[in-house]
PDB file of N, CA and C in Angstrom:
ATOM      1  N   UNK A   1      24.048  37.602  -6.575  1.00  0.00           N
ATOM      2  CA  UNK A   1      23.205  38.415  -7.397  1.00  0.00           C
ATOM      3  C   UNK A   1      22.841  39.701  -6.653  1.00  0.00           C
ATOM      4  N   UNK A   2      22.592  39.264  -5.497  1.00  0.00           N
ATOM      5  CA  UNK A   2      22.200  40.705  -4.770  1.00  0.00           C
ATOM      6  C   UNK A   2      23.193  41.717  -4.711  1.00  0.00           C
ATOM      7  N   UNK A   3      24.638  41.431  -4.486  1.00  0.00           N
ATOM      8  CA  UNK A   3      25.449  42.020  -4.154  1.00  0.00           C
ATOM      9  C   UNK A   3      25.976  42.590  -5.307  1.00  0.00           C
ATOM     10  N   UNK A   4      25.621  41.843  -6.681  1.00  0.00           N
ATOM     11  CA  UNK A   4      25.919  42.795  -8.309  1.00  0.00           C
ATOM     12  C   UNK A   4      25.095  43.691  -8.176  1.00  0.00           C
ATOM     13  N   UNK A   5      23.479  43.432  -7.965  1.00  0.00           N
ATOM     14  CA  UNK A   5      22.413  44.561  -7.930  1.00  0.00           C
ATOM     15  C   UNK A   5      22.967  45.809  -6.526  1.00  0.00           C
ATOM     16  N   UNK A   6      23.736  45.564  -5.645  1.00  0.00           N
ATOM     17  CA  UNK A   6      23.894  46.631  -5.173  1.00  0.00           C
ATOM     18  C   UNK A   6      24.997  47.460  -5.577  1.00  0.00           C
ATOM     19  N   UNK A   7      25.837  47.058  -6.263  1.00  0.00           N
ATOM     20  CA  UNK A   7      26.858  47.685  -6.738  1.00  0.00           C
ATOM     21  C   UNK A   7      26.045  48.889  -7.829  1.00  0.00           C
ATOM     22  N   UNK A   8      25.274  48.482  -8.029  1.00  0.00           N
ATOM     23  CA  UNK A   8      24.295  49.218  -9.328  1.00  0.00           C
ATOM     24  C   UNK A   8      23.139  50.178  -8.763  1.00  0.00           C
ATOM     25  N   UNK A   9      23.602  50.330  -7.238  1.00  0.00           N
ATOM     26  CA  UNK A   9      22.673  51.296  -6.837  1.00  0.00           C
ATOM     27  C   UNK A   9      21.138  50.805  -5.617  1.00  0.00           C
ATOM     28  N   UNK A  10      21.246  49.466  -5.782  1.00  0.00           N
ATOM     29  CA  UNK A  10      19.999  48.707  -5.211  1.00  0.00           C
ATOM     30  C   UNK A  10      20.495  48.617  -3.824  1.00  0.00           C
ATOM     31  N   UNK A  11      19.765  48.660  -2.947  1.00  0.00           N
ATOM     32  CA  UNK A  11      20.233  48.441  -1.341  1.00  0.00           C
ATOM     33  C   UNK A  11      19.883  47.129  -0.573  1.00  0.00           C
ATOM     34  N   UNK A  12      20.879  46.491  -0.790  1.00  0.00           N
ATOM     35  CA  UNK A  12      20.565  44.903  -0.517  1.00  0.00           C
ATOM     36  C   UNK A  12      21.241  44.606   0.877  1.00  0.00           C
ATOM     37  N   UNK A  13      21.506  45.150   1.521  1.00  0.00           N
ATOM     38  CA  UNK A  13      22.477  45.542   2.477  1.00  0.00           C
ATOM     39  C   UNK A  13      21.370  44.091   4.170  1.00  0.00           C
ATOM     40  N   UNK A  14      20.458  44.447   4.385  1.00  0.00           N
ATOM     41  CA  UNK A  14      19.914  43.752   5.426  1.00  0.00           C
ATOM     42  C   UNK A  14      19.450  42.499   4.897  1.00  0.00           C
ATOM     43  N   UNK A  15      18.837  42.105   3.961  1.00  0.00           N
ATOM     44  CA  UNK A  15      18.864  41.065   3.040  1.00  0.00           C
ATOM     45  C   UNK A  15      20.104  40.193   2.925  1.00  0.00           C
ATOM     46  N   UNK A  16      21.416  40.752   2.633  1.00  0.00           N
ATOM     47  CA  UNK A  16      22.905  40.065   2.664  1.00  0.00           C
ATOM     48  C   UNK A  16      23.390  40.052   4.193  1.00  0.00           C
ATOM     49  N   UNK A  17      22.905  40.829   4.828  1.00  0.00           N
ATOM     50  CA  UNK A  17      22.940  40.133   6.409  1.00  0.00           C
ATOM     51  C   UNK A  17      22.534  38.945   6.765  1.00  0.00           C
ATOM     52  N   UNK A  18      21.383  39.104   6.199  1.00  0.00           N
ATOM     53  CA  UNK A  18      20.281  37.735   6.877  1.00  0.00           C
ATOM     54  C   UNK A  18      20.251  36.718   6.244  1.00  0.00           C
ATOM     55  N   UNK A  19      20.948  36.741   5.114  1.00  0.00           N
ATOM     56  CA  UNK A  19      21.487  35.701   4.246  1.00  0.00           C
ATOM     57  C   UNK A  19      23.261  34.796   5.135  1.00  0.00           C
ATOM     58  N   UNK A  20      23.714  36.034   5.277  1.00  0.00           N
ATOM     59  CA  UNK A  20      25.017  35.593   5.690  1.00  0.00           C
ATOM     60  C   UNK A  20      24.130  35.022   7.274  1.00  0.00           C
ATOM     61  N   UNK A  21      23.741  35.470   7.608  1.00  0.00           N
ATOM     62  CA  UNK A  21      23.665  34.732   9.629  1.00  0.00           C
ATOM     63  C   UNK A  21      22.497  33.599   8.852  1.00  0.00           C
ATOM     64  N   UNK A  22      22.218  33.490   8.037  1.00  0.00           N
ATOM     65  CA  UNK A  22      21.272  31.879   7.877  1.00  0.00           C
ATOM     66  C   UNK A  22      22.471  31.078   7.447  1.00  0.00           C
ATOM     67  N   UNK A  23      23.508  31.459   6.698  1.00  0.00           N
ATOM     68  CA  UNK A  23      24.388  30.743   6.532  1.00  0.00           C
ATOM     69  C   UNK A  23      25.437  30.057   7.598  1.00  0.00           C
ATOM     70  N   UNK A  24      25.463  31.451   8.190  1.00  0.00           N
ATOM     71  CA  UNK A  24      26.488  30.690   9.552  1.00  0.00           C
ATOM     72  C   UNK A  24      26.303  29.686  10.370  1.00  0.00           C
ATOM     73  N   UNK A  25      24.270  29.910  10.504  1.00  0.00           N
ATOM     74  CA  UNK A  25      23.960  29.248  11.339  1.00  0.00           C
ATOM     75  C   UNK A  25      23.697  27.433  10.953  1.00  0.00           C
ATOM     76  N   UNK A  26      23.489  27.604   9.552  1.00  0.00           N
ATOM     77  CA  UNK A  26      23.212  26.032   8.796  1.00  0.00           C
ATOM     78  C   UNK A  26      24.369  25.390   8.741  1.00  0.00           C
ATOM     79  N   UNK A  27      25.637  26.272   8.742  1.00  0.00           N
ATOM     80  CA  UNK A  27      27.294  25.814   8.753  1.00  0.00           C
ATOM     81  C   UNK A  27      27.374  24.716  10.214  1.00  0.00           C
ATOM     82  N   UNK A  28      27.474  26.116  11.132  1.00  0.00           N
ATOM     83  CA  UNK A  28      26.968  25.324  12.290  1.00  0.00           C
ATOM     84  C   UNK A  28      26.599  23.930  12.871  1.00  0.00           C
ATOM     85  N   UNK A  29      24.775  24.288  12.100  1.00  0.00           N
ATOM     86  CA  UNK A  29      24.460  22.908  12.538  1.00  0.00           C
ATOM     87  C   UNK A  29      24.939  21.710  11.559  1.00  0.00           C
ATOM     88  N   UNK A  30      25.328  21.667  10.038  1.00  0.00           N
ATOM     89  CA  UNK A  30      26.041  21.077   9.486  1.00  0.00           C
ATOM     90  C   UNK A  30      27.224  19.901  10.307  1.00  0.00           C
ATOM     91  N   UNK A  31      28.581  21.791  10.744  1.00  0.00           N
ATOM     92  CA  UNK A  31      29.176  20.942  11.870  1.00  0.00           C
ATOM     93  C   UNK A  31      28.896  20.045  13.130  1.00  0.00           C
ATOM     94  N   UNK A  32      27.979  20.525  13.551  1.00  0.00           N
ATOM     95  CA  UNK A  32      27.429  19.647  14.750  1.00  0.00           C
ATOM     96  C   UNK A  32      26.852  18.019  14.049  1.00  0.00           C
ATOM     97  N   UNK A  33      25.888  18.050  13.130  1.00  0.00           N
ATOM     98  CA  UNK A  33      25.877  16.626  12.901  1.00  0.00           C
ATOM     99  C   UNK A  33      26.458  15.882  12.163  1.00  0.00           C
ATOM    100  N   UNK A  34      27.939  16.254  11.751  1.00  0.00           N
ATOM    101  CA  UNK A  34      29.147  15.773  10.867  1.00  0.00           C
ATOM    102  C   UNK A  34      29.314  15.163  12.255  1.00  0.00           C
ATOM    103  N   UNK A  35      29.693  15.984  13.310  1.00  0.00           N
ATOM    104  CA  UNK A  35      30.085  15.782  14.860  1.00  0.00           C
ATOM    105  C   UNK A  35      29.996  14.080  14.933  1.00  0.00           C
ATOM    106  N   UNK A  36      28.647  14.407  15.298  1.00  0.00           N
ATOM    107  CA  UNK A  36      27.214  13.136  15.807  1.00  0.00           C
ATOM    108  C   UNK A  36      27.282  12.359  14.892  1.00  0.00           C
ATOM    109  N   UNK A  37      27.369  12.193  13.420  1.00  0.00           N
ATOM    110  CA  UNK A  37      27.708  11.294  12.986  1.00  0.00           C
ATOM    111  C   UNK A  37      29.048  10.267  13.260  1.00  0.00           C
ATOM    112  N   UNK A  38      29.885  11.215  13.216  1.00  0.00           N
ATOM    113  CA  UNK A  38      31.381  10.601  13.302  1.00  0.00           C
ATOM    114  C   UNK A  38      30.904   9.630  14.782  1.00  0.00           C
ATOM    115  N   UNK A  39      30.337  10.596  15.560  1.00  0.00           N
ATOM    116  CA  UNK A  39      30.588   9.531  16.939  1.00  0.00           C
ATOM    117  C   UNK A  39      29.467   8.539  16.942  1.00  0.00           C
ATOM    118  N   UNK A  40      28.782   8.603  16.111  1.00  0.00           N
ATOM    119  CA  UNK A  40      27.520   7.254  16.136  1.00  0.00           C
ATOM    120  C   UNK A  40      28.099   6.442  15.221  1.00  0.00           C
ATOM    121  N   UNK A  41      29.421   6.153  14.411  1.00  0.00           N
ATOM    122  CA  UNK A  41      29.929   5.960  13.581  1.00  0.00           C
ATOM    123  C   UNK A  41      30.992   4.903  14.527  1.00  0.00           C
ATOM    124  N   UNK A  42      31.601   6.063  14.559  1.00  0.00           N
ATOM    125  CA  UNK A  42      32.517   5.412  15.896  1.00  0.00           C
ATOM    126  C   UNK A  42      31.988   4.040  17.249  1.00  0.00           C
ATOM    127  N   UNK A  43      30.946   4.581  17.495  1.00  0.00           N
ATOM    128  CA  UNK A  43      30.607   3.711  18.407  1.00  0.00           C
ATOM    129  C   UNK A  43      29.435   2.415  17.970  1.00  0.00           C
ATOM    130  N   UNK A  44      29.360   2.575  16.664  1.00  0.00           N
ATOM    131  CA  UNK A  44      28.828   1.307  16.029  1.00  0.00           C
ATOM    132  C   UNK A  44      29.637   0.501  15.544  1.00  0.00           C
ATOM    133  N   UNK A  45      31.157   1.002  14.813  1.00  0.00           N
ATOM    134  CA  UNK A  45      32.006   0.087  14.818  1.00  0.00           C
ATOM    135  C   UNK A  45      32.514  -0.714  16.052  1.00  0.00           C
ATOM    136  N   UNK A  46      32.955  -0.100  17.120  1.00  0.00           N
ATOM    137  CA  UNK A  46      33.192  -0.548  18.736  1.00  0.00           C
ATOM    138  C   UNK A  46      32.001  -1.498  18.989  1.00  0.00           C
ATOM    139  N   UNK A  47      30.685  -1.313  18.813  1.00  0.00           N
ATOM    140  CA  UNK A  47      30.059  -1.975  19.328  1.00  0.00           C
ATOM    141  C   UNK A  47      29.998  -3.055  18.133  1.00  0.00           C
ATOM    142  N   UNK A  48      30.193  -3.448  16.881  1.00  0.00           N
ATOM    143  CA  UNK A  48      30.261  -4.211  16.450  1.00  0.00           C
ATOM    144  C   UNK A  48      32.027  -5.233  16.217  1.00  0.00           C
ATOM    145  N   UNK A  49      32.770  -4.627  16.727  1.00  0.00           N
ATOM    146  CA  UNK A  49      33.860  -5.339  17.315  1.00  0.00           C
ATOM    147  C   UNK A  49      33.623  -5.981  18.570  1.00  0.00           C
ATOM    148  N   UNK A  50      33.128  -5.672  19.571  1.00  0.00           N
ATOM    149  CA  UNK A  50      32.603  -6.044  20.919  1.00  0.00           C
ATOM    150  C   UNK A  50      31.342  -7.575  20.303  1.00  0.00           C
ATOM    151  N   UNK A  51      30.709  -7.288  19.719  1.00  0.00           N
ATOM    152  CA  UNK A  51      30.064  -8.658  19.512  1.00  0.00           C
ATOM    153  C   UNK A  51      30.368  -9.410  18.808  1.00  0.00           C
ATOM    154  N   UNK A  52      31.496  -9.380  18.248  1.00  0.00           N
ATOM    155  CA  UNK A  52      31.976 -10.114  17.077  1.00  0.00           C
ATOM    156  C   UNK A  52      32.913 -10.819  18.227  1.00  0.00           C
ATOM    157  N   UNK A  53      33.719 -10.353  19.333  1.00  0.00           N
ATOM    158  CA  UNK A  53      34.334 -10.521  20.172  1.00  0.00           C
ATOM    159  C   UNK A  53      33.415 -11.769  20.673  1.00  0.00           C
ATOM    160  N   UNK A  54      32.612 -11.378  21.521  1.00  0.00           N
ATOM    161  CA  UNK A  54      31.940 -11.759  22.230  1.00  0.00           C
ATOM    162  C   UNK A  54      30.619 -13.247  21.273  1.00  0.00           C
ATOM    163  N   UNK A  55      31.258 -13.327  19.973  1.00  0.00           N
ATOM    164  CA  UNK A  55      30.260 -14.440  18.931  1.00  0.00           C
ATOM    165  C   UNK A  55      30.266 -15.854  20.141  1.00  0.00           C
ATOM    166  N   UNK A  56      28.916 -16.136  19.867  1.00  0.00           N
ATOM    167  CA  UNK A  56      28.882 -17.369  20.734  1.00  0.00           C
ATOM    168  C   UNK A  56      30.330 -18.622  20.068  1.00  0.00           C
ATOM    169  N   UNK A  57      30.480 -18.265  19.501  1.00  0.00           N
ATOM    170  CA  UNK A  57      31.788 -19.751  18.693  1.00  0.00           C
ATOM    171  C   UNK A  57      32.938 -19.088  18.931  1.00  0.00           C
ATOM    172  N   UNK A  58      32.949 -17.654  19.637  1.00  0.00           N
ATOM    173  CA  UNK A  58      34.723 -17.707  19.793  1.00  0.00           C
ATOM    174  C   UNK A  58      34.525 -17.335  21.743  1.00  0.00           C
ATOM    175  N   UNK A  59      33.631 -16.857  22.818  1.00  0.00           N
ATOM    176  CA  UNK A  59      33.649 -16.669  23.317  1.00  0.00           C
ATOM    177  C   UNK A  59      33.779 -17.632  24.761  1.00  0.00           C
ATOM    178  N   UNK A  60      33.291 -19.258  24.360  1.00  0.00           N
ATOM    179  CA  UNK A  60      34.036 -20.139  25.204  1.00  0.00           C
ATOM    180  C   UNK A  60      34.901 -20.430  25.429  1.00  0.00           C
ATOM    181  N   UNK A  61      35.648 -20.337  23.820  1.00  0.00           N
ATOM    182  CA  UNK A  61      37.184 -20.838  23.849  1.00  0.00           C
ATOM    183  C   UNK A  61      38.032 -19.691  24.076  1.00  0.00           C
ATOM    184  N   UNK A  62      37.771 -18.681  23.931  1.00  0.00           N
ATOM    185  CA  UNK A  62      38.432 -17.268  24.239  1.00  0.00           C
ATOM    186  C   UNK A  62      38.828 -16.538  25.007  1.00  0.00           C
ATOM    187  N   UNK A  63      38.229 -16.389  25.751  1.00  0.00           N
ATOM    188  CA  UNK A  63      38.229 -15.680  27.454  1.00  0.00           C
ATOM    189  C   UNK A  63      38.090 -15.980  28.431  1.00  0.00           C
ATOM    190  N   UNK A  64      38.703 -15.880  29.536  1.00  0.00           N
ATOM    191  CA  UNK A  64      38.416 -16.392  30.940  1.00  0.00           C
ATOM    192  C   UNK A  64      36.950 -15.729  31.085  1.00  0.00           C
ATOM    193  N   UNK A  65      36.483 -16.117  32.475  1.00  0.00           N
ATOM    194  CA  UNK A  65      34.935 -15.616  32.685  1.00  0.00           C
ATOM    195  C   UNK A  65      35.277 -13.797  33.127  1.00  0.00           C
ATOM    196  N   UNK A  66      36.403 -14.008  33.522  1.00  0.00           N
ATOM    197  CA  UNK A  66      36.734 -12.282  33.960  1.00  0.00           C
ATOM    198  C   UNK A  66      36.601 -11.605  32.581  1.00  0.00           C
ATOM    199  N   UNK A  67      37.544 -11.486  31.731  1.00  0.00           N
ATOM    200  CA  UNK A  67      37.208 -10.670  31.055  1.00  0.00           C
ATOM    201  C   UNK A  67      36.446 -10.918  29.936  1.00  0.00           C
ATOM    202  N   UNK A  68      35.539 -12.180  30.214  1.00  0.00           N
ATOM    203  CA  UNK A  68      34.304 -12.166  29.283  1.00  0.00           C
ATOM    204  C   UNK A  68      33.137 -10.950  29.947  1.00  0.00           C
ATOM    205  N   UNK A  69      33.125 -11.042  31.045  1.00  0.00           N
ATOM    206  CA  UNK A  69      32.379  -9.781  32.144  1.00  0.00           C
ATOM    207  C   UNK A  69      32.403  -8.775  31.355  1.00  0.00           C
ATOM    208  N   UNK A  70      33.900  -8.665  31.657  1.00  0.00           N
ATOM    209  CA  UNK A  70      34.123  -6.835  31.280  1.00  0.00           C
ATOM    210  C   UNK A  70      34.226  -6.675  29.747  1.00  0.00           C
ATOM    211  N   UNK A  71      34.023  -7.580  28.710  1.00  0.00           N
ATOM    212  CA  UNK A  71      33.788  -7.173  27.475  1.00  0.00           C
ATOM    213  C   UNK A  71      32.114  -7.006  27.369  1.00  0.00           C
ATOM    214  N   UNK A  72      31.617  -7.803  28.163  1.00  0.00           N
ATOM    215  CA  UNK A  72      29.884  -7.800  28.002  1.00  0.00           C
ATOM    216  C   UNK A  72      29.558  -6.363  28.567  1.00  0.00           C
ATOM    217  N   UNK A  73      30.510  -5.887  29.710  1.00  0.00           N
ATOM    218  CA  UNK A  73      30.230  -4.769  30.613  1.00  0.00           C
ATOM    219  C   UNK A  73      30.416  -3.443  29.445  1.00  0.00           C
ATOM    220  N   UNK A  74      31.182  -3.393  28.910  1.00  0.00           N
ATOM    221  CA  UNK A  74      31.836  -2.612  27.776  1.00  0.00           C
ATOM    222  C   UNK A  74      30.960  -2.374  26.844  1.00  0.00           C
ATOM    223  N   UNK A  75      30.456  -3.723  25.981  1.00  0.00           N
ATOM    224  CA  UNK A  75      29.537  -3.885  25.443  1.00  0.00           C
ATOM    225  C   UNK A  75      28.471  -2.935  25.336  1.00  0.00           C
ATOM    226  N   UNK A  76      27.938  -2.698  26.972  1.00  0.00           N
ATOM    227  CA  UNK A  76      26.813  -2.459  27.191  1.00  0.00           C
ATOM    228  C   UNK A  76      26.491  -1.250  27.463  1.00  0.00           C
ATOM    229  N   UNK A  77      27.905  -0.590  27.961  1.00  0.00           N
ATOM    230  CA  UNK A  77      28.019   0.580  27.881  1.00  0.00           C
ATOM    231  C   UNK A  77      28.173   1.447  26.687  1.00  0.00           C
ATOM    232  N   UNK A  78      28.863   0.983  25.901  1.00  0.00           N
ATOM    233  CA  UNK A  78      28.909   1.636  23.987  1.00  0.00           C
ATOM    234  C   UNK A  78      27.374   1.525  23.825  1.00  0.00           C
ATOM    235  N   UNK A  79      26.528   0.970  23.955  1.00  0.00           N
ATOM    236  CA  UNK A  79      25.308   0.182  23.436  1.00  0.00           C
ATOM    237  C   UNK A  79      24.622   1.716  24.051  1.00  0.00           C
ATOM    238  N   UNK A  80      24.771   1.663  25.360  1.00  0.00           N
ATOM    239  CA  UNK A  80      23.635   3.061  26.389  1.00  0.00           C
ATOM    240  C   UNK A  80      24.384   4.532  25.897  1.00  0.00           C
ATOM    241  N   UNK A  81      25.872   4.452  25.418  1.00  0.00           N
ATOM    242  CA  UNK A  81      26.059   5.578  25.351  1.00  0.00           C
ATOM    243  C   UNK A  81      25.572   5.760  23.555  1.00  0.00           C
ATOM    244  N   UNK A  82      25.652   4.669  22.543  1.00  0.00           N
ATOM    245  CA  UNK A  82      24.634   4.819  21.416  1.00  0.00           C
ATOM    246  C   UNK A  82      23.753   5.490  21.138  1.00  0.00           C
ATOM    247  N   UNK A  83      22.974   5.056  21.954  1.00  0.00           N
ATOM    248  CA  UNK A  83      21.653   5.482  22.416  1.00  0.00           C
ATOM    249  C   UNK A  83      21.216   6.897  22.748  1.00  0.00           C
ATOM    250  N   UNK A  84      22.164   6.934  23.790  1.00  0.00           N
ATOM    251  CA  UNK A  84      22.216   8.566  24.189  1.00  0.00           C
ATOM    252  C   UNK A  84      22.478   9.640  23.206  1.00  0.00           C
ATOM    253  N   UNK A  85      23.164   9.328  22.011  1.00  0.00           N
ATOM    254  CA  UNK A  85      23.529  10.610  21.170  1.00  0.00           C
ATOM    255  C   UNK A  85      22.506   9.807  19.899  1.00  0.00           C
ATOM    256  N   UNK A  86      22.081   9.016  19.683  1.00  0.00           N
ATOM    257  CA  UNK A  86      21.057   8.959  18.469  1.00  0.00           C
ATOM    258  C   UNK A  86      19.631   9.028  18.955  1.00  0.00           C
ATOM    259  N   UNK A  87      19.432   9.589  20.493  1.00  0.00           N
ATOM    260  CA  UNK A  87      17.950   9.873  20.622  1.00  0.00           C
ATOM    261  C   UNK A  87      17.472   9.304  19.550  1.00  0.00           C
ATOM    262  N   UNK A  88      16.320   9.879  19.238  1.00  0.00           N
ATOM    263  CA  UNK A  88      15.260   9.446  18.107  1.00  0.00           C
ATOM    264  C   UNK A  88      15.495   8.595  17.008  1.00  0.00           C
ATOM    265  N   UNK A  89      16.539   9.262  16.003  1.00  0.00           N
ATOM    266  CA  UNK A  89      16.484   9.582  14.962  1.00  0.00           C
ATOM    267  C   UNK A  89      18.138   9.077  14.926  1.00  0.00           C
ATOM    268  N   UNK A  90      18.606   7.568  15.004  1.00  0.00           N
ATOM    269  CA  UNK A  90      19.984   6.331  14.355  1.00  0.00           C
ATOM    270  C   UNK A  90      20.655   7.301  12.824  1.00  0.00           C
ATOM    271  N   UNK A  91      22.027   8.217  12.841  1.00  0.00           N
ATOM    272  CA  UNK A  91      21.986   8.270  11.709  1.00  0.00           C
ATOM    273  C   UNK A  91      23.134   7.379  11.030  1.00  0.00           C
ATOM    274  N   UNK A  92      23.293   6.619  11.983  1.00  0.00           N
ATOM    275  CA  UNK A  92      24.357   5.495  11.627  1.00  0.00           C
ATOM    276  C   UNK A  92      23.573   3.932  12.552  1.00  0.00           C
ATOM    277  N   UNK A  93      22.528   3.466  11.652  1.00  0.00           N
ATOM    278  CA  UNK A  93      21.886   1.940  12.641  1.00  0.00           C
ATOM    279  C   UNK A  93      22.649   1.225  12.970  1.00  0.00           C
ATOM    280  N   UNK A  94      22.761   0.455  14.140  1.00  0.00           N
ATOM    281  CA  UNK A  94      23.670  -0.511  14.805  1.00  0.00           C
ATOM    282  C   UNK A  94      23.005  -1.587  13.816  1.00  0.00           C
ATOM    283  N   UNK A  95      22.103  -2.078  13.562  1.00  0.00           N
ATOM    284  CA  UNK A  95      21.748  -3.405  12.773  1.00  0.00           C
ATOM    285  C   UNK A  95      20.966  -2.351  11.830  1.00  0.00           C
ATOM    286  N   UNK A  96      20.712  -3.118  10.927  1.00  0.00           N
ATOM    287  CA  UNK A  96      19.611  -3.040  10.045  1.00  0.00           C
ATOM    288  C   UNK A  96      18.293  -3.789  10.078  1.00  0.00           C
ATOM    289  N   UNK A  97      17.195  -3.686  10.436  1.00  0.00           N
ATOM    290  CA  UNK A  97      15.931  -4.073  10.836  1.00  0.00           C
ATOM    291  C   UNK A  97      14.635  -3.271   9.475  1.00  0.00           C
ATOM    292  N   UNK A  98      13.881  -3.536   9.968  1.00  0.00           N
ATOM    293  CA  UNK A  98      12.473  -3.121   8.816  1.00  0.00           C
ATOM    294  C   UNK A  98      12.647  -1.668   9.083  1.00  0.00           C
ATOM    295  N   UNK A  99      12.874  -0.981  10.030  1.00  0.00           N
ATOM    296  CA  UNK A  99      12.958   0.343   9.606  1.00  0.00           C
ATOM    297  C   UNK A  99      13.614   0.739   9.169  1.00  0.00           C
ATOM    298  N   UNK A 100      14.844   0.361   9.233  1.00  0.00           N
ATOM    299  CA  UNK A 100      16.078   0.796   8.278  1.00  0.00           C
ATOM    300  C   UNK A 100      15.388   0.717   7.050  1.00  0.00           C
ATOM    301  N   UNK A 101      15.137  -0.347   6.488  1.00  0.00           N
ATOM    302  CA  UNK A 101      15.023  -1.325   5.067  1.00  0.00           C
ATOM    303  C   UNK A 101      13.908   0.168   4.447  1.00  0.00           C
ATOM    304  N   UNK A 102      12.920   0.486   5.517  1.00  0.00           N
ATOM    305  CA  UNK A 102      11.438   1.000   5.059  1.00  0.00           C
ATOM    306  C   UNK A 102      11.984   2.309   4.646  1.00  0.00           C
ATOM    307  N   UNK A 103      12.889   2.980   5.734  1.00  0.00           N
ATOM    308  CA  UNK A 103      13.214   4.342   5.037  1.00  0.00           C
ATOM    309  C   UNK A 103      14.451   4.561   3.983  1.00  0.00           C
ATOM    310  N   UNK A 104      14.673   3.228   3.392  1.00  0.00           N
ATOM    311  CA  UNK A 104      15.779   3.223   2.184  1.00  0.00           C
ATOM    312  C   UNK A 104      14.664   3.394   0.924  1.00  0.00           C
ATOM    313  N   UNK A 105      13.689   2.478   1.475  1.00  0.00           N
ATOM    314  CA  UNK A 105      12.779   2.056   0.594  1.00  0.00           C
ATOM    315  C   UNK A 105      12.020   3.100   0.196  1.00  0.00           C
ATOM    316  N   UNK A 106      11.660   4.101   1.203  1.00  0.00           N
ATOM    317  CA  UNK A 106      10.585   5.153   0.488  1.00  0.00           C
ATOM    318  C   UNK A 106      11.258   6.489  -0.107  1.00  0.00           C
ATOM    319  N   UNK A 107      12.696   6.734   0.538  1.00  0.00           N
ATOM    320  CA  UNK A 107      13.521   7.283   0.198  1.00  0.00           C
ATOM    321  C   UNK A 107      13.436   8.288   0.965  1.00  0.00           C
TER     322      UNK A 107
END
């Protein structure tokens, strides 16, 4: 609209600047938490292959004690590096718990 009104004489010119750099910049952060999703995504599936691995009914009969270690070790590391990129704010929850449930719930 602005840019019809300037064709017509109106000077919309710093206005369609600051429109375009709010845009670039929301693109941006857009891309960045498409990013962070994908990889909190990623590493909730891994970490839910790793315990499914590791289910008390397949993990006696399954693995030597060695690489029962290093799947728990693995485990635990997906789990801290989780953590590390969903600071605060899970936008992919490893479980679902009452807070999950509460902020479906209030919307």
């Amino acid at each position: 609209m602005l840019q019809r009104e300037q064709v017509t004489g109106h000077d919309h010119a710093q206005r369609l600047e600051e429109l375009s750099n709010e845009l670039n910049q929301l693109q941006e952060l857009q891309q960045q938490l498409e990013q962070r999703w994908q990889q909190e995504l990623s590493l909730v599936k891994k970490c839910r292959q790793l315990e499914d691995e590791l289910a008390p009914d397949t993990k006696i009969l399954a693995f030597p004690e060695d690489q029962l270690n290093r799947l728990q070790t693995e485990l635990t590391e997906v789990k801290q590096n989780l953590i590390a990129i969903q600071g605060i704010a899970a936008m992919v929850p490893a479980h679902v718990d009452e807070s999950v449930v509460a902020s479906v719930i209030s919307g």
